[in-house]
PDB file of N, CA and C in Angstrom:
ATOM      1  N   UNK A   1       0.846  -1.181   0.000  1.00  0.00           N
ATOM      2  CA  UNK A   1       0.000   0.000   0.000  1.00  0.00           C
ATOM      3  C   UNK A   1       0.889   1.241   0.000  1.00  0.00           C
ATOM      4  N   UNK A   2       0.200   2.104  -0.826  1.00  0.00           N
ATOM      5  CA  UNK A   2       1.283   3.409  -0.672  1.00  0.00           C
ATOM      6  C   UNK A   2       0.874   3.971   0.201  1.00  0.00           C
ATOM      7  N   UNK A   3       1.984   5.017   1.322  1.00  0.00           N
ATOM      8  CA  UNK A   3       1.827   5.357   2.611  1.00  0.00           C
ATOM      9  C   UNK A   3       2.284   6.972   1.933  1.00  0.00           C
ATOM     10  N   UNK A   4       1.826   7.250   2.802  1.00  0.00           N
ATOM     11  CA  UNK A   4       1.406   9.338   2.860  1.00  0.00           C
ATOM     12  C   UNK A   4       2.066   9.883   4.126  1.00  0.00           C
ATOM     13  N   UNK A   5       2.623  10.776   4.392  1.00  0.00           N
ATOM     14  CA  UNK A   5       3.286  11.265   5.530  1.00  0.00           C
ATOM     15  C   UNK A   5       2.706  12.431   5.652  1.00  0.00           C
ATOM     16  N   UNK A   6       2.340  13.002   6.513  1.00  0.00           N
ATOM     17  CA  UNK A   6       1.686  13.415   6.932  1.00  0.00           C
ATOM     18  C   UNK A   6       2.223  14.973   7.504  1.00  0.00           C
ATOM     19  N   UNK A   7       3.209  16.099   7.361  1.00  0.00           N
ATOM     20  CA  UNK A   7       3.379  16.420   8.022  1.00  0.00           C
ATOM     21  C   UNK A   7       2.649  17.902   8.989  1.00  0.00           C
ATOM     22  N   UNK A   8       2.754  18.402   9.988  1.00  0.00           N
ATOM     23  CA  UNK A   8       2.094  19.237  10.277  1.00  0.00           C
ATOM     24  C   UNK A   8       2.738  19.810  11.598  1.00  0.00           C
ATOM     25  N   UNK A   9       3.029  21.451  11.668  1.00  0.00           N
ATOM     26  CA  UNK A   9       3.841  21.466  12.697  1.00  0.00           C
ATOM     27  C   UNK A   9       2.979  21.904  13.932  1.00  0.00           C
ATOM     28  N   UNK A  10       2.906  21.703  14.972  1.00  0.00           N
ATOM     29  CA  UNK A  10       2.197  21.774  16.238  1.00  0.00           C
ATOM     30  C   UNK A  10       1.522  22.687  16.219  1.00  0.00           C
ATOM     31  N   UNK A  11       0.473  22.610  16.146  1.00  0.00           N
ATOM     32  CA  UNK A  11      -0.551  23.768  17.041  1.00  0.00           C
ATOM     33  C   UNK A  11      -1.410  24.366  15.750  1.00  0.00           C
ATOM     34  N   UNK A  12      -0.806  23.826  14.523  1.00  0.00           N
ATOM     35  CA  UNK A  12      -1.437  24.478  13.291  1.00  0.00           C
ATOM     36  C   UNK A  12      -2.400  23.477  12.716  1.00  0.00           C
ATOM     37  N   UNK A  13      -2.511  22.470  12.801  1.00  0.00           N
ATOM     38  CA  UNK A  13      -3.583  21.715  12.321  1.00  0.00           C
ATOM     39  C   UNK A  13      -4.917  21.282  13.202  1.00  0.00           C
ATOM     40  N   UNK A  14      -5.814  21.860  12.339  1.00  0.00           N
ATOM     41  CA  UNK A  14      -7.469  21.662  13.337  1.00  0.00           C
ATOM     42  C   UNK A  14      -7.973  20.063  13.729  1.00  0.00           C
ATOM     43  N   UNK A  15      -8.866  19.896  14.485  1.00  0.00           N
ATOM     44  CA  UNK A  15      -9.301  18.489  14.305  1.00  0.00           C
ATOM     45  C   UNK A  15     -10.130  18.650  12.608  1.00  0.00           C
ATOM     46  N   UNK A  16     -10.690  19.610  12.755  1.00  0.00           N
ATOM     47  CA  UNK A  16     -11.680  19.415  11.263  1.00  0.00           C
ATOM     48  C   UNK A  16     -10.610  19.147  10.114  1.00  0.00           C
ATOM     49  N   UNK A  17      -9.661  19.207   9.893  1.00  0.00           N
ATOM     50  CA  UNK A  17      -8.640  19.553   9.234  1.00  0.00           C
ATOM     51  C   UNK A  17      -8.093  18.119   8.734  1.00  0.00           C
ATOM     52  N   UNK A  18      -8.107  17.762   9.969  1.00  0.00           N
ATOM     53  CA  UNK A  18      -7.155  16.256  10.071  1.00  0.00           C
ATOM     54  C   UNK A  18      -8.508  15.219   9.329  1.00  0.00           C
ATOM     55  N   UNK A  19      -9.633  15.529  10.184  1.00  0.00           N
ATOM     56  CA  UNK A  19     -10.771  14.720   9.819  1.00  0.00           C
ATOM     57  C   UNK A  19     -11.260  14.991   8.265  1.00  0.00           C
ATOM     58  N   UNK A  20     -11.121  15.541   7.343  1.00  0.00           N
ATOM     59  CA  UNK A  20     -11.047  15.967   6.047  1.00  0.00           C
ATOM     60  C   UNK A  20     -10.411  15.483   5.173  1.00  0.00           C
ATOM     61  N   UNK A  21      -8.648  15.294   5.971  1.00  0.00           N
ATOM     62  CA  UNK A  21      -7.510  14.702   5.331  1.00  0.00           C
ATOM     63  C   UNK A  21      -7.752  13.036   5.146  1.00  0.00           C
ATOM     64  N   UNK A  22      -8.347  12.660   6.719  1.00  0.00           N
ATOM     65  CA  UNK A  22      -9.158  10.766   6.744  1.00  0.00           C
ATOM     66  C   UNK A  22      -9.760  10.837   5.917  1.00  0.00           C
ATOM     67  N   UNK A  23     -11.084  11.584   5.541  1.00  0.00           N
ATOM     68  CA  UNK A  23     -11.899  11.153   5.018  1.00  0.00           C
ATOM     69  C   UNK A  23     -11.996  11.613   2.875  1.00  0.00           C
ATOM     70  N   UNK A  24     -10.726  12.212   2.664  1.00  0.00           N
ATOM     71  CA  UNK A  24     -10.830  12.485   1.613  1.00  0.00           C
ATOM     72  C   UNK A  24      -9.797  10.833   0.924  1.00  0.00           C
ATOM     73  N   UNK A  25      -8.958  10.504   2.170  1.00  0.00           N
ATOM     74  CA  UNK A  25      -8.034   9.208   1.660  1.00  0.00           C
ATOM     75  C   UNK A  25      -9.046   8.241   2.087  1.00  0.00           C
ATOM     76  N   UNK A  26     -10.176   7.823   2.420  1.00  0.00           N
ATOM     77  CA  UNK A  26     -10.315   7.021   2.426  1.00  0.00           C
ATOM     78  C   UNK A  26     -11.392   6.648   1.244  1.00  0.00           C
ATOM     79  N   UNK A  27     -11.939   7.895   0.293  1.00  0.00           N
ATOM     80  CA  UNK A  27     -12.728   8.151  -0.850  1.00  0.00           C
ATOM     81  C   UNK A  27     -12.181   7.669  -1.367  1.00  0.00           C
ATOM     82  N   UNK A  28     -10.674   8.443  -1.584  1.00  0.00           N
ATOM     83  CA  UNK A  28      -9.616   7.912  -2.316  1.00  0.00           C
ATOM     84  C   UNK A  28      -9.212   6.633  -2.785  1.00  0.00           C
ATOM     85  N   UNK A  29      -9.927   5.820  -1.603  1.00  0.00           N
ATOM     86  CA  UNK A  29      -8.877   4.531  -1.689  1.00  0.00           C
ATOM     87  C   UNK A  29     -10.646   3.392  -1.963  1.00  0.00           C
ATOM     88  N   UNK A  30     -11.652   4.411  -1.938  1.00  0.00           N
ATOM     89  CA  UNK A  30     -12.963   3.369  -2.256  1.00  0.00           C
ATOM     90  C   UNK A  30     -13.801   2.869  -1.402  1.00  0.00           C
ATOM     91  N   UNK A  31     -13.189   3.421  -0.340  1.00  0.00           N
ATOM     92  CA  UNK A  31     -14.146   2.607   0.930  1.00  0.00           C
ATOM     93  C   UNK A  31     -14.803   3.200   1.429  1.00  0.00           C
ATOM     94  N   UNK A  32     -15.840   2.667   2.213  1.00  0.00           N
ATOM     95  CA  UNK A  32     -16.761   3.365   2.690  1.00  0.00           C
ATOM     96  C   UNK A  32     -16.257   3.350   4.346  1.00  0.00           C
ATOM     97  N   UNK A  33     -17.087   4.123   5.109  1.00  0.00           N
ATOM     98  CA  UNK A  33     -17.195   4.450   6.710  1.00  0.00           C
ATOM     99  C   UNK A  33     -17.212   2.811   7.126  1.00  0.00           C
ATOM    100  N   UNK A  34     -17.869   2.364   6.819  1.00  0.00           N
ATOM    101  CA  UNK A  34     -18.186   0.558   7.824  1.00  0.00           C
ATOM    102  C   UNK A  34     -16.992  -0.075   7.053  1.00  0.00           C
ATOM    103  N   UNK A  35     -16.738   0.019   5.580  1.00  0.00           N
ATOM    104  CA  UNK A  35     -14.974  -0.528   5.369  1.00  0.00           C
ATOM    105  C   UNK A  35     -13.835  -0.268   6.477  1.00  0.00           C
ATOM    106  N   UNK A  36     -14.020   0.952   6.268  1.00  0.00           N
ATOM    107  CA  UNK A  36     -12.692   1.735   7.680  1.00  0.00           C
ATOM    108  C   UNK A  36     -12.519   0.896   8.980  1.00  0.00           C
ATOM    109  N   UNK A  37     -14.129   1.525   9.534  1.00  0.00           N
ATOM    110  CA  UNK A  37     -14.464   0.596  10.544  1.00  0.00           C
ATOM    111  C   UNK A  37     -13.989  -0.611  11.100  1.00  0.00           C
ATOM    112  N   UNK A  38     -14.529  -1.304  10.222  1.00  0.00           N
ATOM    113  CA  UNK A  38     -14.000  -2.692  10.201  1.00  0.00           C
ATOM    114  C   UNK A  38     -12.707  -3.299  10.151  1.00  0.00           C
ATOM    115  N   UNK A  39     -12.079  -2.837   9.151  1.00  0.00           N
ATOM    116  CA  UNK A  39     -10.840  -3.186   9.226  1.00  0.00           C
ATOM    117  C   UNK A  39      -9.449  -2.620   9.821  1.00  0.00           C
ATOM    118  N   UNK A  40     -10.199  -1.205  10.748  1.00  0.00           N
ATOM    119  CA  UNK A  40      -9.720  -0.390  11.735  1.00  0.00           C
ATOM    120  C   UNK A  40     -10.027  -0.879  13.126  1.00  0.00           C
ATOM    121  N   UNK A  41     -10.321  -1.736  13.329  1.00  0.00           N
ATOM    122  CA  UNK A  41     -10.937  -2.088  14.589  1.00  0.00           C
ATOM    123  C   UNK A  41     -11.831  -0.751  15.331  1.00  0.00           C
ATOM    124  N   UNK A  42     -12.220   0.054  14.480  1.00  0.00           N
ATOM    125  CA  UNK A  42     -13.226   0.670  15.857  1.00  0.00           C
ATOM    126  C   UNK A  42     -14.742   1.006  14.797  1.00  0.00           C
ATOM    127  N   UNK A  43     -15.756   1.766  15.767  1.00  0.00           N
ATOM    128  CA  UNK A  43     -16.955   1.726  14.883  1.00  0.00           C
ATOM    129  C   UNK A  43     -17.007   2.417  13.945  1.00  0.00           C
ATOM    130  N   UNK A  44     -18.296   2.497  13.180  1.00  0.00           N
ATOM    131  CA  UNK A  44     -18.874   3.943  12.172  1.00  0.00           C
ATOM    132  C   UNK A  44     -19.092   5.324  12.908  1.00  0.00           C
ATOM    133  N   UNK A  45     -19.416   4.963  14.016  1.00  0.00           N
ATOM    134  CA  UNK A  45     -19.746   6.619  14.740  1.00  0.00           C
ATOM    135  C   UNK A  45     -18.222   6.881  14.856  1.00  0.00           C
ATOM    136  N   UNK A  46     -17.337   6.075  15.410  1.00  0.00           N
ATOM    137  CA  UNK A  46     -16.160   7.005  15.483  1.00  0.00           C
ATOM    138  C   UNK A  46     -15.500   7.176  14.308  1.00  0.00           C
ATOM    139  N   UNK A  47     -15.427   6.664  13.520  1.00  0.00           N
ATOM    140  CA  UNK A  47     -14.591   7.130  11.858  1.00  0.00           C
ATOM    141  C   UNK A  47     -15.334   8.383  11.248  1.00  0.00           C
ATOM    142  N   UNK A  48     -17.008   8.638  11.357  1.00  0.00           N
ATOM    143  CA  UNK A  48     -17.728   9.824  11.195  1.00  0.00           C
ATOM    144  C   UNK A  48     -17.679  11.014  12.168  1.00  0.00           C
ATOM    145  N   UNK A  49     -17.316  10.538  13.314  1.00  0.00           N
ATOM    146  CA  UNK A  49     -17.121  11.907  14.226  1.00  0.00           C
ATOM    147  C   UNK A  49     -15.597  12.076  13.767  1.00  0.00           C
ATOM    148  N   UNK A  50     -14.838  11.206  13.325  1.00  0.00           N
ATOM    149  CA  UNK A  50     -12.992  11.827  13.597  1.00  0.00           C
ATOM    150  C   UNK A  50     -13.495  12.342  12.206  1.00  0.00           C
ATOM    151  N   UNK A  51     -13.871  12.096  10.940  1.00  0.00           N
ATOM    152  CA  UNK A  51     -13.734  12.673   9.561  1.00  0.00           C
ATOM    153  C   UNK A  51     -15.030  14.276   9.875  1.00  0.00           C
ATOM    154  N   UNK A  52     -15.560  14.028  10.564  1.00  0.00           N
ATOM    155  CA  UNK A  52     -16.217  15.488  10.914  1.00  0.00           C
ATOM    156  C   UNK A  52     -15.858  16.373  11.986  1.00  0.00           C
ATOM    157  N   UNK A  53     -14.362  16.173  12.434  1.00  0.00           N
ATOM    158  CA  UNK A  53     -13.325  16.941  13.309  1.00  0.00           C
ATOM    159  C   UNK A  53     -13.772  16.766  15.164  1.00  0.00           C
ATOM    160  N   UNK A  54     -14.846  15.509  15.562  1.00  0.00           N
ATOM    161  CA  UNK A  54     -15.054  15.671  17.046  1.00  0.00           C
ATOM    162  C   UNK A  54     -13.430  15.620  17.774  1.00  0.00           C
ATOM    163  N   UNK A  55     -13.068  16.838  18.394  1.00  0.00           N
ATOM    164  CA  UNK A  55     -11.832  17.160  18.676  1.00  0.00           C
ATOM    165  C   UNK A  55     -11.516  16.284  20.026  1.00  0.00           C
ATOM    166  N   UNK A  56     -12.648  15.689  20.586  1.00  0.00           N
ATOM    167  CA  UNK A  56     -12.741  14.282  21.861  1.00  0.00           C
ATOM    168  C   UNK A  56     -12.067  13.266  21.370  1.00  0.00           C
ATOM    169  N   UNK A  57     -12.439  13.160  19.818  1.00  0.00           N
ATOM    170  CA  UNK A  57     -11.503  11.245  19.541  1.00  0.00           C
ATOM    171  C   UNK A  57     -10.495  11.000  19.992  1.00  0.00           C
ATOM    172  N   UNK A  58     -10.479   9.788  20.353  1.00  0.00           N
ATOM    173  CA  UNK A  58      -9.197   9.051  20.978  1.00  0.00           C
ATOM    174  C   UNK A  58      -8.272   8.782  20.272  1.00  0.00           C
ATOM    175  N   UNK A  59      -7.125   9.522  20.612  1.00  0.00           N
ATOM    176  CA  UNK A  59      -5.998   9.242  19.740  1.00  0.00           C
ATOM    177  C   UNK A  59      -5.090   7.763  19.533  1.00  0.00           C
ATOM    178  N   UNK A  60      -5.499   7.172  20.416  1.00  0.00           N
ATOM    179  CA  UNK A  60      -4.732   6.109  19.856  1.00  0.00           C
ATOM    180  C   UNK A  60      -5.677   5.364  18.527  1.00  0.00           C
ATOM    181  N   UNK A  61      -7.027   5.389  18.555  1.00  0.00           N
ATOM    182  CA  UNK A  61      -7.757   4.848  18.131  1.00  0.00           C
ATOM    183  C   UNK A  61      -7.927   5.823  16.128  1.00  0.00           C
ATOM    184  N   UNK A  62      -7.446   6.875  16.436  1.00  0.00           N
ATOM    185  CA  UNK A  62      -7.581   7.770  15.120  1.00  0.00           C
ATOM    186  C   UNK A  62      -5.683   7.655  14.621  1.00  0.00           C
ATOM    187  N   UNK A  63      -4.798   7.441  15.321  1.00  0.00           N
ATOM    188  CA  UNK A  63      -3.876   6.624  14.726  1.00  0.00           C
ATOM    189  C   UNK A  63      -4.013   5.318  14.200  1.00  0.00           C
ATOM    190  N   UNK A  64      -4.649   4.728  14.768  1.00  0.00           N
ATOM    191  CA  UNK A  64      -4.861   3.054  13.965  1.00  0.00           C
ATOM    192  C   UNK A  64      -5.636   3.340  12.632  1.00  0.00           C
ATOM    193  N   UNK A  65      -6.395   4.281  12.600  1.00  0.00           N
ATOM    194  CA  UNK A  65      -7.381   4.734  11.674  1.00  0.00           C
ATOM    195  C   UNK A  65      -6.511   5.309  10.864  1.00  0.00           C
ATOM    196  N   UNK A  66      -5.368   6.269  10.525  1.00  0.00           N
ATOM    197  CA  UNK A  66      -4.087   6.766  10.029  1.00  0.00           C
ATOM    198  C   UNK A  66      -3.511   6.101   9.296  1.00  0.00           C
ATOM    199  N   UNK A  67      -2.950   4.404  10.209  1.00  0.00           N
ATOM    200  CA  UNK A  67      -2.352   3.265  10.268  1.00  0.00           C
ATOM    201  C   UNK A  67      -2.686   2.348   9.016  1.00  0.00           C
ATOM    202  N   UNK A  68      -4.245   2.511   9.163  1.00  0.00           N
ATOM    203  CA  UNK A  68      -4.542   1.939   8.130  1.00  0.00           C
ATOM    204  C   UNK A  68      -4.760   2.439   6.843  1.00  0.00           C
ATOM    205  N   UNK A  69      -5.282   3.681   6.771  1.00  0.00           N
ATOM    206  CA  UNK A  69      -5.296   4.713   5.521  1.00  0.00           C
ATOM    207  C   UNK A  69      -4.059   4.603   4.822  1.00  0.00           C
ATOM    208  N   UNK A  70      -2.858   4.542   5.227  1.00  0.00           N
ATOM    209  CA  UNK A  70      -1.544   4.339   4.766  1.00  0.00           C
ATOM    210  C   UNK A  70      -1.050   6.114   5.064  1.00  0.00           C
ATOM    211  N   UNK A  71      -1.640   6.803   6.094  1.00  0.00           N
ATOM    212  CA  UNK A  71      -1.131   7.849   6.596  1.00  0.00           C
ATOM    213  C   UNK A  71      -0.119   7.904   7.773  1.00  0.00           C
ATOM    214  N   UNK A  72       0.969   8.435   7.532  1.00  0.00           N
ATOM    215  CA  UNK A  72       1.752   8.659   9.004  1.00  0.00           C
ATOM    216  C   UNK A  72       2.137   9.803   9.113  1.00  0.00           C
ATOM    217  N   UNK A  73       1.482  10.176  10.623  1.00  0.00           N
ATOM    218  CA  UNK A  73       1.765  11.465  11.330  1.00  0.00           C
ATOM    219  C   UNK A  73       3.405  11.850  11.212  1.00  0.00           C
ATOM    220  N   UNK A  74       3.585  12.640  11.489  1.00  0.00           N
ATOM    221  CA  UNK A  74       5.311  13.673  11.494  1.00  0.00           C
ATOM    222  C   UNK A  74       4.738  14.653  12.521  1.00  0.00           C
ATOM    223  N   UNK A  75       5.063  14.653  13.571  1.00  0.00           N
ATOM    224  CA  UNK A  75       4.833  15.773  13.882  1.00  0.00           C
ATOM    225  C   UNK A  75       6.396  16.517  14.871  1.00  0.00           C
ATOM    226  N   UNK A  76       6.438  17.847  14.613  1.00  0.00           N
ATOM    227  CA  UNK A  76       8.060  18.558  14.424  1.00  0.00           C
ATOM    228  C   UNK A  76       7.615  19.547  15.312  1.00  0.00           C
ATOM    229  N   UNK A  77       8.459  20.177  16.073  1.00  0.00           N
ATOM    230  CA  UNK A  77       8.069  22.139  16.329  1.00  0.00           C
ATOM    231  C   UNK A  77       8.142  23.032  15.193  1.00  0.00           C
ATOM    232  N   UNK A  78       7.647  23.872  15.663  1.00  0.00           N
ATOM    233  CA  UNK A  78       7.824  25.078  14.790  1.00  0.00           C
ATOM    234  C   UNK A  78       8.946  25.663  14.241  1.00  0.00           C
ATOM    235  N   UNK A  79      10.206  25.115  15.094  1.00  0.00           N
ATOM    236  CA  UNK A  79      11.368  25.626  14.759  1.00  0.00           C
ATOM    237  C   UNK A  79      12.339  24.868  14.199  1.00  0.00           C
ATOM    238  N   UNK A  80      11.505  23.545  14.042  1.00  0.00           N
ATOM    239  CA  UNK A  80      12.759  22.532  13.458  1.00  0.00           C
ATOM    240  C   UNK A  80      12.137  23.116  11.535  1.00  0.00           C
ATOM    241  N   UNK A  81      12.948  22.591  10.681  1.00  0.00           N
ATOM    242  CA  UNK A  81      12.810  22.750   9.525  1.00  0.00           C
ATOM    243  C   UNK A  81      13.777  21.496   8.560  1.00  0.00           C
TER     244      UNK A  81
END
Protein backbone atom coordinates (compact mmCIF):
# COMPACT_ATOMS: atom_id res chain seq x y z
CA UNK A 1 0.00 0.00 0.00
CA UNK A 2 1.28 3.41 -0.67
CA UNK A 3 1.83 5.36 2.61
CA UNK A 4 1.41 9.34 2.86
CA UNK A 5 3.29 11.26 5.53
CA UNK A 6 1.69 13.41 6.93
CA UNK A 7 3.38 16.42 8.02
CA UNK A 8 2.09 19.24 10.28
CA UNK A 9 3.84 21.47 12.70
CA UNK A 10 2.20 21.77 16.24
CA UNK A 11 -0.55 23.77 17.04
CA UNK A 12 -1.44 24.48 13.29
CA UNK A 13 -3.58 21.71 12.32
CA UNK A 14 -7.47 21.66 13.34
CA UNK A 15 -9.30 18.49 14.30
CA UNK A 16 -11.68 19.42 11.26
CA UNK A 17 -8.64 19.55 9.23
CA UNK A 18 -7.16 16.26 10.07
CA UNK A 19 -10.77 14.72 9.82
CA UNK A 20 -11.05 15.97 6.05
CA UNK A 21 -7.51 14.70 5.33
CA UNK A 22 -9.16 10.77 6.74
CA UNK A 23 -11.90 11.15 5.02
CA UNK A 24 -10.83 12.48 1.61
CA UNK A 25 -8.03 9.21 1.66
CA UNK A 26 -10.31 7.02 2.43
CA UNK A 27 -12.73 8.15 -0.85
CA UNK A 28 -9.62 7.91 -2.32
CA UNK A 29 -8.88 4.53 -1.69
CA UNK A 30 -12.96 3.37 -2.26
CA UNK A 31 -14.15 2.61 0.93
CA UNK A 32 -16.76 3.36 2.69
CA UNK A 33 -17.19 4.45 6.71
CA UNK A 34 -18.19 0.56 7.82
CA UNK A 35 -14.97 -0.53 5.37
CA UNK A 36 -12.69 1.74 7.68
CA UNK A 37 -14.46 0.60 10.54
CA UNK A 38 -14.00 -2.69 10.20
CA UNK A 39 -10.84 -3.19 9.23
CA UNK A 40 -9.72 -0.39 11.73
CA UNK A 41 -10.94 -2.09 14.59
CA UNK A 42 -13.23 0.67 15.86
CA UNK A 43 -16.95 1.73 14.88
CA UNK A 44 -18.87 3.94 12.17
CA UNK A 45 -19.75 6.62 14.74
CA UNK A 46 -16.16 7.01 15.48
CA UNK A 47 -14.59 7.13 11.86
CA UNK A 48 -17.73 9.82 11.19
CA UNK A 49 -17.12 11.91 14.23
CA UNK A 50 -12.99 11.83 13.60
CA UNK A 51 -13.73 12.67 9.56
CA UNK A 52 -16.22 15.49 10.91
CA UNK A 53 -13.32 16.94 13.31
CA UNK A 54 -15.05 15.67 17.05
CA UNK A 55 -11.83 17.16 18.68
CA UNK A 56 -12.74 14.28 21.86
CA UNK A 57 -11.50 11.24 19.54
CA UNK A 58 -9.20 9.05 20.98
CA UNK A 59 -6.00 9.24 19.74
CA UNK A 60 -4.73 6.11 19.86
CA UNK A 61 -7.76 4.85 18.13
CA UNK A 62 -7.58 7.77 15.12
CA UNK A 63 -3.88 6.62 14.73
CA UNK A 64 -4.86 3.05 13.97
CA UNK A 65 -7.38 4.73 11.67
CA UNK A 66 -4.09 6.77 10.03
CA UNK A 67 -2.35 3.26 10.27
CA UNK A 68 -4.54 1.94 8.13
CA UNK A 69 -5.30 4.71 5.52
CA UNK A 70 -1.54 4.34 4.77
CA UNK A 71 -1.13 7.85 6.60
CA UNK A 72 1.75 8.66 9.00
CA UNK A 73 1.77 11.46 11.33
CA UNK A 74 5.31 13.67 11.49
CA UNK A 75 4.83 15.77 13.88
CA UNK A 76 8.06 18.56 14.42
CA UNK A 77 8.07 22.14 16.33
CA UNK A 78 7.82 25.08 14.79
CA UNK A 79 11.37 25.63 14.76
CA UNK A 80 12.76 22.53 13.46
CA UNK A 81 12.81 22.75 9.52
Amino acid sequence: MLELVLIFPIGNMTSNELGKIIQKRRKSLGMKQADLALVSGTGVRFISDLENGKETCVIGKTLKVMQTLGLEPVIRSRDEK
